[in-house]
PDB file of N, CA and C in Angstrom:
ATOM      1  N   UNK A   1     -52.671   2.536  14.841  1.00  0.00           N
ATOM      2  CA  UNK A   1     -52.694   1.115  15.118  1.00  0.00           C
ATOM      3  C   UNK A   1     -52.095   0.333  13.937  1.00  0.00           C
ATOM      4  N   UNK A   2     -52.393   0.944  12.832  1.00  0.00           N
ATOM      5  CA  UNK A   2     -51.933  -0.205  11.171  1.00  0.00           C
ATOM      6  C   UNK A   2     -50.264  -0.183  11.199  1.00  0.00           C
ATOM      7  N   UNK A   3     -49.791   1.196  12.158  1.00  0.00           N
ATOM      8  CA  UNK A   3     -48.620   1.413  11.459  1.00  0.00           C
ATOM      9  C   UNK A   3     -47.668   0.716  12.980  1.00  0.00           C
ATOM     10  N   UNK A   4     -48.578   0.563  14.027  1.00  0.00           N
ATOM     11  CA  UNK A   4     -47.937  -0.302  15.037  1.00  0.00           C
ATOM     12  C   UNK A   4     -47.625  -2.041  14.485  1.00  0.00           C
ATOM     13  N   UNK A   5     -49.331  -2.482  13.834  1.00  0.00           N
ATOM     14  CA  UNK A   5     -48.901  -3.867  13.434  1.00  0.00           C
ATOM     15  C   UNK A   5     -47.756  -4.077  12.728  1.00  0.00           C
ATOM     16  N   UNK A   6     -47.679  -2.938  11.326  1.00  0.00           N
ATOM     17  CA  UNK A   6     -46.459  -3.295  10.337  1.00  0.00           C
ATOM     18  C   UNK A   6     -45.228  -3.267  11.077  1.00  0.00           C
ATOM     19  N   UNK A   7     -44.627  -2.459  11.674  1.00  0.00           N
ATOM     20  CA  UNK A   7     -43.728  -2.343  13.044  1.00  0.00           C
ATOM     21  C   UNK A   7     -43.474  -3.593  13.799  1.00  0.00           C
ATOM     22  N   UNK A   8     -44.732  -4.023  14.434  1.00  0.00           N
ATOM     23  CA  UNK A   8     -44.418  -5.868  14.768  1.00  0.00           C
ATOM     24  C   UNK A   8     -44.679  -6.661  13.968  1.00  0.00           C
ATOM     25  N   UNK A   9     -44.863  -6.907  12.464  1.00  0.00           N
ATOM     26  CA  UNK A   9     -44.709  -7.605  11.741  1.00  0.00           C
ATOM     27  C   UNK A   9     -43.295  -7.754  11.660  1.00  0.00           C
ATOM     28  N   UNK A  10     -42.795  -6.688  11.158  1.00  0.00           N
ATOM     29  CA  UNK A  10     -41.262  -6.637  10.812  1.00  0.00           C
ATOM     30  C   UNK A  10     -40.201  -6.954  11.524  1.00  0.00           C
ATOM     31  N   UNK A  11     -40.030  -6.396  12.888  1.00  0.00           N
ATOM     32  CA  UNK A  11     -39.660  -7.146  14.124  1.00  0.00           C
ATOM     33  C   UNK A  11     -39.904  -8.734  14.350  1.00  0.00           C
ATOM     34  N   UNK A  12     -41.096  -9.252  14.033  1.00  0.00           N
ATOM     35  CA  UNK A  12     -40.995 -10.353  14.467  1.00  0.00           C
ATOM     36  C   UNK A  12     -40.757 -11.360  13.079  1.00  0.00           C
ATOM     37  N   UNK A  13     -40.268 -10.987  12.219  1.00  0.00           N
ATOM     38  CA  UNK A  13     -40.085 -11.603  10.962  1.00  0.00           C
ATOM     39  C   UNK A  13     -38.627 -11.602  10.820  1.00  0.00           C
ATOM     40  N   UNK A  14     -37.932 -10.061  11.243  1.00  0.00           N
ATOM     41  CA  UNK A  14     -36.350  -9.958  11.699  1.00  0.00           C
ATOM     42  C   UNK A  14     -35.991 -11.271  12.921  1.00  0.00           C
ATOM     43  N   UNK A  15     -36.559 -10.982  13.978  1.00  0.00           N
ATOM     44  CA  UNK A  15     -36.428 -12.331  15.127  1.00  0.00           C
ATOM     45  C   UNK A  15     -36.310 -13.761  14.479  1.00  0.00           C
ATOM     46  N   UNK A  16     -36.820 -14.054  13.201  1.00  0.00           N
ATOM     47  CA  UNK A  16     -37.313 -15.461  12.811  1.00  0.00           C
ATOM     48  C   UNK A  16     -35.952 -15.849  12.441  1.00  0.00           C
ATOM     49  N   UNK A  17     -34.819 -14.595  11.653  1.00  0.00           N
ATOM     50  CA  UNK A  17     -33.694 -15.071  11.581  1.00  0.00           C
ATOM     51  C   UNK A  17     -32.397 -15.946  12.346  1.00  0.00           C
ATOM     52  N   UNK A  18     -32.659 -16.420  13.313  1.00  0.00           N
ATOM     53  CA  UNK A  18     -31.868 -16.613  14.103  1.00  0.00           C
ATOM     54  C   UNK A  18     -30.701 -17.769  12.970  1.00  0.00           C
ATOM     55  N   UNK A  19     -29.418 -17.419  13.610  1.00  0.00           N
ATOM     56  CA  UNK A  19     -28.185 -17.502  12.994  1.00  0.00           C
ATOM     57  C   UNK A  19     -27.768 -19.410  13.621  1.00  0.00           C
ATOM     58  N   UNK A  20     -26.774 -19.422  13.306  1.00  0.00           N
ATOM     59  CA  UNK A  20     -26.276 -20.637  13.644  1.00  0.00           C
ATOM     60  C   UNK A  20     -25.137 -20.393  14.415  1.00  0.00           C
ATOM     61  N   UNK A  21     -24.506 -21.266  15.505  1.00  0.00           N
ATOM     62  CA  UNK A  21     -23.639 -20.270  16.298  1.00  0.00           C
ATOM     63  C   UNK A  21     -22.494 -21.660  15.872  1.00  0.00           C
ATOM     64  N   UNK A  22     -22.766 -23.045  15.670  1.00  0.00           N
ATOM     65  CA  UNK A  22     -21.146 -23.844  15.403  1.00  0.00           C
ATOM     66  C   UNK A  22     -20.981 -23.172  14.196  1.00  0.00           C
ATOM     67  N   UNK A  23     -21.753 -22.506  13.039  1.00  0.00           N
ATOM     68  CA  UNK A  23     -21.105 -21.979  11.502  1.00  0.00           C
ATOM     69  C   UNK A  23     -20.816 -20.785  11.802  1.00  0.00           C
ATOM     70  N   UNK A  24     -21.221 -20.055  12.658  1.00  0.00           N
ATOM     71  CA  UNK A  24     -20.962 -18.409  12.638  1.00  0.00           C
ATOM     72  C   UNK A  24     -19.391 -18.733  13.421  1.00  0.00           C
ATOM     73  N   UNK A  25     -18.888 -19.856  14.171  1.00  0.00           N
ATOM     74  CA  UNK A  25     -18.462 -20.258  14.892  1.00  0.00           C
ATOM     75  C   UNK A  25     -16.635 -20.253  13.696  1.00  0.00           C
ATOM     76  N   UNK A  26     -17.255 -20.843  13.083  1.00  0.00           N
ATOM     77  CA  UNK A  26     -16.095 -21.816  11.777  1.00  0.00           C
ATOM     78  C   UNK A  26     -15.940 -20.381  10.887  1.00  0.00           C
ATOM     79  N   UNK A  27     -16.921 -19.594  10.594  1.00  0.00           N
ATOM     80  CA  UNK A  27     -16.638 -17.971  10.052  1.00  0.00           C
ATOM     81  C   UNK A  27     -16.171 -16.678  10.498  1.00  0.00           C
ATOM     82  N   UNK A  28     -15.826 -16.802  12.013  1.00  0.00           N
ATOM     83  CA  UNK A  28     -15.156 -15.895  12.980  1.00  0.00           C
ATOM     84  C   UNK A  28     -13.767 -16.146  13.015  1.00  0.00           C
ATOM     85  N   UNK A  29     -13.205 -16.824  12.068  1.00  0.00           N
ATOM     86  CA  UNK A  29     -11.590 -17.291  12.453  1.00  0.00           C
ATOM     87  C   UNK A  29     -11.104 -16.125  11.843  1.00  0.00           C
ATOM     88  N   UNK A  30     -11.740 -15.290  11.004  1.00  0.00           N
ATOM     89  CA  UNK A  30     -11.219 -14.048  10.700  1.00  0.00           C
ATOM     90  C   UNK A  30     -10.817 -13.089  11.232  1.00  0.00           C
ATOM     91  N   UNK A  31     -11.903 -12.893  12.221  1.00  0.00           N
ATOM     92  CA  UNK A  31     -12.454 -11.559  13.244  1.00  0.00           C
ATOM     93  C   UNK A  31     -11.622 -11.618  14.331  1.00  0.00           C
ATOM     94  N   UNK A  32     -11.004 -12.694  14.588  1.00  0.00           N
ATOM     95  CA  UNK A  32     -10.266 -12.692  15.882  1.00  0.00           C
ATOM     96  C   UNK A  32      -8.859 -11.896  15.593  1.00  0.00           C
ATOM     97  N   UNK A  33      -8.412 -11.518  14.525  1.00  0.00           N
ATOM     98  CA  UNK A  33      -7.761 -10.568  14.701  1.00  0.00           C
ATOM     99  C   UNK A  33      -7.685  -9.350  15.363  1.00  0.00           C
ATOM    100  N   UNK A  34      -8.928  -9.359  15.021  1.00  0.00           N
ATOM    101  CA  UNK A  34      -9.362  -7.559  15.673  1.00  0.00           C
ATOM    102  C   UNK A  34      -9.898  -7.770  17.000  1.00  0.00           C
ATOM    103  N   UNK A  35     -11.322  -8.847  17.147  1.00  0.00           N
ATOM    104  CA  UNK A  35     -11.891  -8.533  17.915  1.00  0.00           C
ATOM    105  C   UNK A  35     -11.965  -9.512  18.532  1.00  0.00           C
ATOM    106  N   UNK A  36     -10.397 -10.399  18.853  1.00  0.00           N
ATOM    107  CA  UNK A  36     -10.002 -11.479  20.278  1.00  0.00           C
ATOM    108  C   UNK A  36     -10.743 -13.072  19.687  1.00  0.00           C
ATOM    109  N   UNK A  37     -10.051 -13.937  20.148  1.00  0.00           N
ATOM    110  CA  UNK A  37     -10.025 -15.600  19.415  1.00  0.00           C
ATOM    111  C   UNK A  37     -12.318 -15.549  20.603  1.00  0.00           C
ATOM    112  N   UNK A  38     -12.111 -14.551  21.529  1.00  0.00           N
ATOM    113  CA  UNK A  38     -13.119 -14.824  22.311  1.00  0.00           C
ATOM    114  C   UNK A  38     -14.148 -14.088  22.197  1.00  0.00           C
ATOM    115  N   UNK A  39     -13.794 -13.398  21.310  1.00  0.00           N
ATOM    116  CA  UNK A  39     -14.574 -12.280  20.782  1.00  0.00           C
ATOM    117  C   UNK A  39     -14.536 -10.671  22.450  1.00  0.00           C
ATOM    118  N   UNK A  40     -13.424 -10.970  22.454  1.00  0.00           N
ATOM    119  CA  UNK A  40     -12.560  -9.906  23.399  1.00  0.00           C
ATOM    120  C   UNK A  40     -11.605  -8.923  23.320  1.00  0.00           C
ATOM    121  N   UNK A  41     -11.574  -8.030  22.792  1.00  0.00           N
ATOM    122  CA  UNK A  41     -10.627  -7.746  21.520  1.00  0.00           C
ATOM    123  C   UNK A  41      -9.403  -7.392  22.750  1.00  0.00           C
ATOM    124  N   UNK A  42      -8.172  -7.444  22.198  1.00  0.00           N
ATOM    125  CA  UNK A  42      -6.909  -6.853  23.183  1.00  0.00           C
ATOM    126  C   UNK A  42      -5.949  -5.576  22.455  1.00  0.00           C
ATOM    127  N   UNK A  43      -7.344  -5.037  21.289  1.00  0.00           N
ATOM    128  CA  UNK A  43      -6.566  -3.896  20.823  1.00  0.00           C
ATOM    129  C   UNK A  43      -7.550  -2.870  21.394  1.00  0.00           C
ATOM    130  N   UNK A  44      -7.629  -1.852  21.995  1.00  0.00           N
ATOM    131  CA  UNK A  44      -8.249  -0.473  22.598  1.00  0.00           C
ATOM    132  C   UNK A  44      -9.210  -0.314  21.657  1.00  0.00           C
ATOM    133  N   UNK A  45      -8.742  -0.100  20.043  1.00  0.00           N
ATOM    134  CA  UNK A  45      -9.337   0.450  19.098  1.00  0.00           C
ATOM    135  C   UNK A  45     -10.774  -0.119  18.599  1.00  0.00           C
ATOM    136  N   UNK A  46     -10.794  -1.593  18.701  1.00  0.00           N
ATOM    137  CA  UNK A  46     -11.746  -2.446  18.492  1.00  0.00           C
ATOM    138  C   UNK A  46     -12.690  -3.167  19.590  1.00  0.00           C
ATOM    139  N   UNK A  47     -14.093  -2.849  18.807  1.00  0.00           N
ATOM    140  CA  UNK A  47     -14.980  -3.203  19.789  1.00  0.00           C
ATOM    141  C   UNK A  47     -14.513  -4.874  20.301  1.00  0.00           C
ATOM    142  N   UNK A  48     -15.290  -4.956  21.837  1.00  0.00           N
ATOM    143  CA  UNK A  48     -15.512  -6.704  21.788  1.00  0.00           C
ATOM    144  C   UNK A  48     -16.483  -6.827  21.320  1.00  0.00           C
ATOM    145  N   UNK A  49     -17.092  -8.053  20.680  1.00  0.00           N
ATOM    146  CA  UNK A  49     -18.485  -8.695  20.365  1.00  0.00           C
ATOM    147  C   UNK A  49     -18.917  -9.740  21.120  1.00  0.00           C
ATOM    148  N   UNK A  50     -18.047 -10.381  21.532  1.00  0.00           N
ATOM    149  CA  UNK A  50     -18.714 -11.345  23.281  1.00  0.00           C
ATOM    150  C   UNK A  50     -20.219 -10.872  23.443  1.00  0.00           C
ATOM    151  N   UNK A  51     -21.367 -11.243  23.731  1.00  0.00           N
ATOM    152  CA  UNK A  51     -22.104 -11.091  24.853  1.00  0.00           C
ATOM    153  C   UNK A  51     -23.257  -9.972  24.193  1.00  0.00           C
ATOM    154  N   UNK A  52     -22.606  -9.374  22.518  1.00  0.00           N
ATOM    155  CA  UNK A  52     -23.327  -8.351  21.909  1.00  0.00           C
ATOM    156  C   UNK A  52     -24.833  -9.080  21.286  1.00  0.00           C
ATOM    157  N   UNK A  53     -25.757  -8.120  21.289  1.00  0.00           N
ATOM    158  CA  UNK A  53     -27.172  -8.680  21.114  1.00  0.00           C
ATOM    159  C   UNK A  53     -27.015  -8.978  19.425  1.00  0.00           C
ATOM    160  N   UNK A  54     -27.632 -10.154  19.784  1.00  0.00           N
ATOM    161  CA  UNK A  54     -27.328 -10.931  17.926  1.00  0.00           C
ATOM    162  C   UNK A  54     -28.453  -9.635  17.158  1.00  0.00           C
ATOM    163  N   UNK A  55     -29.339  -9.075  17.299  1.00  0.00           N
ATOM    164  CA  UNK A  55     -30.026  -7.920  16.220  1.00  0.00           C
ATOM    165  C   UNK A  55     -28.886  -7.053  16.308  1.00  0.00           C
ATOM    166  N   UNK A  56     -28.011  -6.697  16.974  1.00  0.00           N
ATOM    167  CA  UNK A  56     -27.600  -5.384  17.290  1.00  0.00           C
ATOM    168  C   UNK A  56     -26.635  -5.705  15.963  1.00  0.00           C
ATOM    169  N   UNK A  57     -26.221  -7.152  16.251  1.00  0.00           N
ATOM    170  CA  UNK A  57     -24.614  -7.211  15.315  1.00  0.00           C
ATOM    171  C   UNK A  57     -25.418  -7.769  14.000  1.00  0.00           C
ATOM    172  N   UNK A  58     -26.250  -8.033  13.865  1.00  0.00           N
ATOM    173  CA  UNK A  58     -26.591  -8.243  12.509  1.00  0.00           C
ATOM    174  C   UNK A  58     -26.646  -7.187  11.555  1.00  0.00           C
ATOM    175  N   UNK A  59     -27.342  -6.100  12.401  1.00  0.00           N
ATOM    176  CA  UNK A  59     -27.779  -4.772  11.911  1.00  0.00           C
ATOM    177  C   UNK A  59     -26.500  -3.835  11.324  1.00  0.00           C
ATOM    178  N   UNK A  60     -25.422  -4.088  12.562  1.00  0.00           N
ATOM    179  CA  UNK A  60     -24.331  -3.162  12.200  1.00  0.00           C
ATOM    180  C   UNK A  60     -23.476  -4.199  10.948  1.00  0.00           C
ATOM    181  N   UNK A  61     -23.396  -5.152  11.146  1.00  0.00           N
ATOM    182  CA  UNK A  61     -22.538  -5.623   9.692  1.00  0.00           C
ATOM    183  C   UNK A  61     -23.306  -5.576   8.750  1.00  0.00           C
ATOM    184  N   UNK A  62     -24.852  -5.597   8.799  1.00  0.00           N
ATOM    185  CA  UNK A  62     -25.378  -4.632   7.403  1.00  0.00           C
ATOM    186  C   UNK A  62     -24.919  -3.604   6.849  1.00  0.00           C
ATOM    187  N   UNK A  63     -25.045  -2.701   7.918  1.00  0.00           N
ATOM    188  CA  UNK A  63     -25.184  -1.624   7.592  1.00  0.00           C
ATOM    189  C   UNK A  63     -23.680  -1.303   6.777  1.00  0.00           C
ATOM    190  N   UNK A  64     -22.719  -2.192   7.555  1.00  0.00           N
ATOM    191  CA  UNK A  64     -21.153  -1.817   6.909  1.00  0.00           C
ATOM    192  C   UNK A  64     -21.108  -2.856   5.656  1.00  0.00           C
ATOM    193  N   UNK A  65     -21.969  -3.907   5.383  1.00  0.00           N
ATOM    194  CA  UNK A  65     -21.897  -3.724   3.441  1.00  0.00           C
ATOM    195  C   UNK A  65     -22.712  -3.252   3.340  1.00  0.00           C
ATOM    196  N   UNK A  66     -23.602  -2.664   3.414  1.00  0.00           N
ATOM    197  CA  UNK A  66     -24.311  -1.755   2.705  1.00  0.00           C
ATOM    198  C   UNK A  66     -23.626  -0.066   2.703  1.00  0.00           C
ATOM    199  N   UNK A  67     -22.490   0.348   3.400  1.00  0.00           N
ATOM    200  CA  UNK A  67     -22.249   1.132   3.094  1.00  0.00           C
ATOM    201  C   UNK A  67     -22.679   2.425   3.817  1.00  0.00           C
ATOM    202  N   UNK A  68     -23.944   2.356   4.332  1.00  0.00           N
ATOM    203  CA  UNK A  68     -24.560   2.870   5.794  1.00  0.00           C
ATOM    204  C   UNK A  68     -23.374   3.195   6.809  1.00  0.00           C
ATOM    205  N   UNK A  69     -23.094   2.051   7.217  1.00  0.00           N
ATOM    206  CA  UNK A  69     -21.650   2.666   8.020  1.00  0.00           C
ATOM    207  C   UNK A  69     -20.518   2.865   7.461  1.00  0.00           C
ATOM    208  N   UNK A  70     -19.565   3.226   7.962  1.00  0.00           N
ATOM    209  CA  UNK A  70     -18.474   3.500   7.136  1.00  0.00           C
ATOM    210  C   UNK A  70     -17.365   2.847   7.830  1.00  0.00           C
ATOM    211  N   UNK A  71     -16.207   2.531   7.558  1.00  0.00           N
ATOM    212  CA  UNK A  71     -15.119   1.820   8.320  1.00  0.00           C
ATOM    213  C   UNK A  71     -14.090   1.654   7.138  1.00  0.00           C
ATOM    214  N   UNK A  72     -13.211   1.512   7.116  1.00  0.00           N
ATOM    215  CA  UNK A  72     -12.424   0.539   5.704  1.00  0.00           C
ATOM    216  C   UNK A  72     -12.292  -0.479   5.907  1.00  0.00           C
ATOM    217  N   UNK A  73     -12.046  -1.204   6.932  1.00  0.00           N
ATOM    218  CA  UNK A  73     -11.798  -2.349   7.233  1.00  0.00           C
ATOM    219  C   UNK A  73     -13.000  -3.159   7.774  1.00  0.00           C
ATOM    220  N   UNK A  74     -13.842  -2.797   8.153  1.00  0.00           N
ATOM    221  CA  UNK A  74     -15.147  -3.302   8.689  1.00  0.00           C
ATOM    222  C   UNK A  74     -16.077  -3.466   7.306  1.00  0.00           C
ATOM    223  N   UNK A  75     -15.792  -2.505   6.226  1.00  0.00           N
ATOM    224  CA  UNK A  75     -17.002  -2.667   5.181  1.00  0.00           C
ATOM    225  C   UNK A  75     -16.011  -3.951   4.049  1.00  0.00           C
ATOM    226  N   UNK A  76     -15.093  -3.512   4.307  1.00  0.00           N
ATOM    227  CA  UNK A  76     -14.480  -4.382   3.298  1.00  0.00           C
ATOM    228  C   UNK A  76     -14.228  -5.985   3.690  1.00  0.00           C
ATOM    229  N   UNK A  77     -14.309  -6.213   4.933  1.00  0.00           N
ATOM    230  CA  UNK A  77     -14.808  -7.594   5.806  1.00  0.00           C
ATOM    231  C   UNK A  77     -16.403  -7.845   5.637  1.00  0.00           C
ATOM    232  N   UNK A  78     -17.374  -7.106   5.420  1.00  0.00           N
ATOM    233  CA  UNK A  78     -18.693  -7.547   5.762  1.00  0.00           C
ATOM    234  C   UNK A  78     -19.242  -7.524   4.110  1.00  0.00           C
ATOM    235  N   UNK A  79     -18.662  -6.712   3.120  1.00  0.00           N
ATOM    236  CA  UNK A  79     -18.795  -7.144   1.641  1.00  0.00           C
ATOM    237  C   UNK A  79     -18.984  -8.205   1.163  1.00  0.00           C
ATOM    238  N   UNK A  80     -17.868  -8.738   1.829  1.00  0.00           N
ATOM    239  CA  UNK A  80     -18.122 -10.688   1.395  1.00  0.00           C
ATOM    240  C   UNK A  80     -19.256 -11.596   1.957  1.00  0.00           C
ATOM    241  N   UNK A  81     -19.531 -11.024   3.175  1.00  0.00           N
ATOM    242  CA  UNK A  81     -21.193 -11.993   4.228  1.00  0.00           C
ATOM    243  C   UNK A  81     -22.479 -11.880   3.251  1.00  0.00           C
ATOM    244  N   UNK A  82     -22.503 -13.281   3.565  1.00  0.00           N
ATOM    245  CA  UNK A  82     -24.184 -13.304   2.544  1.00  0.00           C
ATOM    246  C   UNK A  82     -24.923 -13.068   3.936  1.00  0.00           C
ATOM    247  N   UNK A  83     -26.292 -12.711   3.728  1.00  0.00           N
ATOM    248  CA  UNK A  83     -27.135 -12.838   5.027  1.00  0.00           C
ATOM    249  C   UNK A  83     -27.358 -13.928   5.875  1.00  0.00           C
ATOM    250  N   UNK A  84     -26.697 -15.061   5.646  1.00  0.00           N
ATOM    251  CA  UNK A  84     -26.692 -15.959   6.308  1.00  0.00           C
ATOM    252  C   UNK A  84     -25.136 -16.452   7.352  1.00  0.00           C
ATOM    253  N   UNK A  85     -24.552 -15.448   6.675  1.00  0.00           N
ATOM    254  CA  UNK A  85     -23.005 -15.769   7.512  1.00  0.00           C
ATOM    255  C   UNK A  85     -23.361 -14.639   8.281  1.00  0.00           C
ATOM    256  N   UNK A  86     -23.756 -13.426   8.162  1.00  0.00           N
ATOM    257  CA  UNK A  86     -23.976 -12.510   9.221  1.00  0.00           C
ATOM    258  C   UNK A  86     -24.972 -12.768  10.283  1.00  0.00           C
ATOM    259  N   UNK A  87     -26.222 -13.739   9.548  1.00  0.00           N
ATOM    260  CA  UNK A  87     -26.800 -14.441  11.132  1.00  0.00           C
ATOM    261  C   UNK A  87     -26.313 -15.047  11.750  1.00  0.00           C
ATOM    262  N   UNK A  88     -25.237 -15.989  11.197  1.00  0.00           N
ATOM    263  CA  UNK A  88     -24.562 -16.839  12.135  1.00  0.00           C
ATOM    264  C   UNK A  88     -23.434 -16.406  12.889  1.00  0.00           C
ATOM    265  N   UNK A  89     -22.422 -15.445  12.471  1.00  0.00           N
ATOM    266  CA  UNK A  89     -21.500 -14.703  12.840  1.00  0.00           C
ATOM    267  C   UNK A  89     -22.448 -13.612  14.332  1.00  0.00           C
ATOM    268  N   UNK A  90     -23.351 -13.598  13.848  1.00  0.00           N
ATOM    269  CA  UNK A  90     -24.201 -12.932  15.109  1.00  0.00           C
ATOM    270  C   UNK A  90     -24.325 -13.491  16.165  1.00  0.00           C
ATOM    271  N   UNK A  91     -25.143 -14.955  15.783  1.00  0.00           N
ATOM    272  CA  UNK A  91     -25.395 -15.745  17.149  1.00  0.00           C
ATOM    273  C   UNK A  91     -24.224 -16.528  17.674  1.00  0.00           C
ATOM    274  N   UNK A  92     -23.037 -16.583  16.461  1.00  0.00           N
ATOM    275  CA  UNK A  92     -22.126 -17.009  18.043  1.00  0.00           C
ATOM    276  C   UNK A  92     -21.559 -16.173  18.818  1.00  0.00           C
ATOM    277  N   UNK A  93     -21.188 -14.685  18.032  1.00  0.00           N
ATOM    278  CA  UNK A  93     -20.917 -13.341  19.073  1.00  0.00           C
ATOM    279  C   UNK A  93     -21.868 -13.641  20.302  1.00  0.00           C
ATOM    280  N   UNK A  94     -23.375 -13.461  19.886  1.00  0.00           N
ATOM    281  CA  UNK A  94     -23.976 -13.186  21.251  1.00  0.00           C
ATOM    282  C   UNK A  94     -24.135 -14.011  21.970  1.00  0.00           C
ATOM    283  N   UNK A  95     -23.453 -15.727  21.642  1.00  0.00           N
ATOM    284  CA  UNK A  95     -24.046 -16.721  22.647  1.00  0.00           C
ATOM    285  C   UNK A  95     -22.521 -16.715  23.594  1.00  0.00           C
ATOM    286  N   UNK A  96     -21.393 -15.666  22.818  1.00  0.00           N
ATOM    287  CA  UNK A  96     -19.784 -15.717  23.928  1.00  0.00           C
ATOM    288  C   UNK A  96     -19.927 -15.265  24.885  1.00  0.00           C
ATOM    289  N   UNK A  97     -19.634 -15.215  26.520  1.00  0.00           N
ATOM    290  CA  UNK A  97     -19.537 -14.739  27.591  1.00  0.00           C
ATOM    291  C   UNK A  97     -19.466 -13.339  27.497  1.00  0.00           C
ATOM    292  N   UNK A  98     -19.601 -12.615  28.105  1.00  0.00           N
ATOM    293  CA  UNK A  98     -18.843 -10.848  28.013  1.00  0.00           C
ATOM    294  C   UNK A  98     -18.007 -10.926  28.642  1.00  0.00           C
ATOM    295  N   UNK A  99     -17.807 -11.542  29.759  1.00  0.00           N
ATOM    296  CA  UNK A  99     -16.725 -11.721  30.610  1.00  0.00           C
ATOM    297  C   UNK A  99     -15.573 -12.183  30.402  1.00  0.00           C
ATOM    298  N   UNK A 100     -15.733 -12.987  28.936  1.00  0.00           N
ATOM    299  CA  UNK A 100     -14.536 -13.530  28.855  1.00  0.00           C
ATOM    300  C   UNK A 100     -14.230 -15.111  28.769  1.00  0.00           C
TER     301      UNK A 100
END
């Protein structure tokens, strides 16, 4: 049971982050190289982020500055995000259509 609470402590303390989506908005003018002005990418190679769950993308551009993931071009883009451009870069990914 102690090790369930710490588990939803942490979860719901991660949730509290929620990002900003007009600044994550003004910090994506980068990303649209790779991954579409819509967050749609039109290269095969690169994911879309449209429609992706804002924990999911927070987690993975951690993990790529931290080095956890690996990429060259993905770690060397997410090096520069303070934790606050990666919340916001999150919630406007996940508030874009998937569709397009």
């Amino acid at each position: 049971m102690k090790k369930f609470l710490v588990i939803a402590a942490a979860a719901l303390a991660f949730n509290a982050t929620a990002g900003d989506v007009a600044a994550g908005k003004a910090k994506a003018a980068v990303c649209a190289a790779c991954h579409g002005a819509n967050g749609i990418s039109q290269i095969p190679m690169y994911p879309n982020l449209a429609g992706q769950k804002e924990q999911y993308l927070q987690l993975q551009l951690k993990a790529f500055r931290s080095g956890e993931r690996k990429n060259a071009i993905m770690s060397g883009q997410a090096a520069a995000l303070s934790d606050a451009d990666i919340d916001n870069l999150a919630a406007y990914f996940a508030s874009l259509n998937p569709a397009g």
